[in-house]
Protein backbone atom coordinates (compact mmCIF):
# COMPACT_ATOMS: atom_id res chain seq x y z
CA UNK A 1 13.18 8.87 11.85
CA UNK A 2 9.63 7.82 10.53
CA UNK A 3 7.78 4.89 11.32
CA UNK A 4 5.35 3.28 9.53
CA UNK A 5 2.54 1.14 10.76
CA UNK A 6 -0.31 -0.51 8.49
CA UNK A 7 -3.29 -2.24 8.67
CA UNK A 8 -6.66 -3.30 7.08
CA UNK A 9 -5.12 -6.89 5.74
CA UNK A 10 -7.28 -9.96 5.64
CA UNK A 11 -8.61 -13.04 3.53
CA UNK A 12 -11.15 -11.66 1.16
CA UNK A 13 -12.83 -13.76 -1.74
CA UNK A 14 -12.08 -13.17 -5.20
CA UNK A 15 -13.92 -10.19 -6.33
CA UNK A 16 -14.25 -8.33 -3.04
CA UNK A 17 -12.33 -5.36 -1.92
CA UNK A 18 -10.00 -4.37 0.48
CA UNK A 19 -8.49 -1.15 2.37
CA UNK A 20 -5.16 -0.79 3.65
CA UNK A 21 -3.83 1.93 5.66
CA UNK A 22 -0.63 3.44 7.00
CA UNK A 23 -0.22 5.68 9.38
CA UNK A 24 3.36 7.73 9.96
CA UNK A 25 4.96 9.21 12.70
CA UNK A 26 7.82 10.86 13.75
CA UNK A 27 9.39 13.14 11.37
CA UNK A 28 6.68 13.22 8.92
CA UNK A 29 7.68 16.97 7.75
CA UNK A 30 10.82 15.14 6.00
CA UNK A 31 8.13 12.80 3.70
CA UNK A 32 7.60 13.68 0.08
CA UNK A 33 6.07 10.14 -1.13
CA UNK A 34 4.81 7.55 -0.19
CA UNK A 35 4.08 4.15 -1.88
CA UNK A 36 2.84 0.81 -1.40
CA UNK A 37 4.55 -2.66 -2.29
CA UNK A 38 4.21 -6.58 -1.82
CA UNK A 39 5.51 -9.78 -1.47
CA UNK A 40 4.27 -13.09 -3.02
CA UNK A 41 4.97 -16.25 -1.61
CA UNK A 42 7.86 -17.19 -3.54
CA UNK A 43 8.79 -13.85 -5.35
CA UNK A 44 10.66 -10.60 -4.83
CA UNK A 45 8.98 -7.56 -3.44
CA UNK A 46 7.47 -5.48 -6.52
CA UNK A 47 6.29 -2.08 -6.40
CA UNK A 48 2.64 -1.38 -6.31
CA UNK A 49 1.50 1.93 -5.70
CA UNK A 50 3.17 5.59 -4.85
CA UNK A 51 2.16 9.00 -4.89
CA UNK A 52 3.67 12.39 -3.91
CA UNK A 53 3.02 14.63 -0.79
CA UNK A 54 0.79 16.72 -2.78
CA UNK A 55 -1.50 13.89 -4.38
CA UNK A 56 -1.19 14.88 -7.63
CA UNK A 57 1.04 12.70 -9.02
CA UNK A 58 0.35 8.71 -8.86
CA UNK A 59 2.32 5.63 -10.49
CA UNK A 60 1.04 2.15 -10.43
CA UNK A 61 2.35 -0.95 -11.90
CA UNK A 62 0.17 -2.55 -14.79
CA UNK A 63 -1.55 -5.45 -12.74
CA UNK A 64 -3.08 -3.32 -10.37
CA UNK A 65 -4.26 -0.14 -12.45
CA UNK A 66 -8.16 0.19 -12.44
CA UNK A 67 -8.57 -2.07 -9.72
CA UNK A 68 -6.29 -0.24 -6.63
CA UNK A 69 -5.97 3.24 -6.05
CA UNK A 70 -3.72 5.46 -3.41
CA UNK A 71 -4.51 8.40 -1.95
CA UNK A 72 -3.47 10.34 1.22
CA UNK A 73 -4.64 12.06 3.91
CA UNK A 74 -1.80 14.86 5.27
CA UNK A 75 -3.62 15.62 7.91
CA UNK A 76 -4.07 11.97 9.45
CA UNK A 77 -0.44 11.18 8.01
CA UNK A 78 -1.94 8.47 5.99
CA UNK A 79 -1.88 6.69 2.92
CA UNK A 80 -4.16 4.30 1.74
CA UNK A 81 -4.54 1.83 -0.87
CA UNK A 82 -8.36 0.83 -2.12
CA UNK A 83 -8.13 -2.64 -3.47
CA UNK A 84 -11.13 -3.70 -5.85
CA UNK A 85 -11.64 -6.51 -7.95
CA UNK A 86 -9.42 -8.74 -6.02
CA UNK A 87 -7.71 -11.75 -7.51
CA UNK A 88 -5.78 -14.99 -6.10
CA UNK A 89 -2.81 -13.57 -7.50
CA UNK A 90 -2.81 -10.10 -5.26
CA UNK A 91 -2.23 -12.51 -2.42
CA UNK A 92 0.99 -11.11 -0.75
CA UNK A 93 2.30 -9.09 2.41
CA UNK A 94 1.76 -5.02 1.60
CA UNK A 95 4.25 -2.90 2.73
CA UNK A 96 3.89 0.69 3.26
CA UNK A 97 7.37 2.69 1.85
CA UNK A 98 8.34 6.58 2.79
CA UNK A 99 10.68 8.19 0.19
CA UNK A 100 12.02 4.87 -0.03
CA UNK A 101 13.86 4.91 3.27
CA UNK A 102 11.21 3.73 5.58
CA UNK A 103 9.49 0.77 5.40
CA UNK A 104 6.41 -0.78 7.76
CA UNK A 105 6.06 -4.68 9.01
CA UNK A 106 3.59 -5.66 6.69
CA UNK A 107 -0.09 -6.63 6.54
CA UNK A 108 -0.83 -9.59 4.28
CA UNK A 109 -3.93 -9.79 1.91
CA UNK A 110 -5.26 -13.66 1.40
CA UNK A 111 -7.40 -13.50 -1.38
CA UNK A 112 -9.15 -17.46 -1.85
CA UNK A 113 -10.49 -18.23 -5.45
């Protein structure tokens, strides 16, 4: 089993920045990606971020690219997600995802207009 806890949620004004973390344990050997997604008041989860054990390979969807970026630390076991340029409509609960079988609580981002 891996578990997954995050952090680094908050209310943040539009424009300002953000850093989210997760942290695994467990059986980390067995991870090979890792990824970030959310959910909006009112909408379905959507994919945000992933990238691969190695950090070479990245994916985001179109809302977010040039204003987040995911990287990892192997060492710590953690991912992170650097959120600039935040708007209203990033507000959501960010959930941290291992080779989609493992999935954290949740930290929501509040971001006020």
């Amino acid at each position: 089993q891996v578990q997954l806890v995050e952090s680094g949620g908050g209310l943040v004004q539009a424009g300002g920045s953000l850093r989210l973390s997760c942290t695994a344990s467990g059986r980390t050997s067995r991870i090979y990606s890792m990824g970030w997604f959310r959910t909006a008041p009112g909408k379905e989860r959507e994919f945000v971020a992933a990238i691969s054990w190695s950090g070479a390979n990245t994916h985001y969807t179109d809302s977010v690219k040039g204003r987040f970026t995911i990287s990892r630390d192997n060492a710590k076991n953690t991912v992170y997600l650097q959120m600039n340029s935040l708007k209203p409509e990033d507000t959501a609960v960010y959930y941290c995802q291992a080779n989609s079988d493992y999935w954290g609580q949740g930290t929501p981002v509040t971001v006020s207009s």
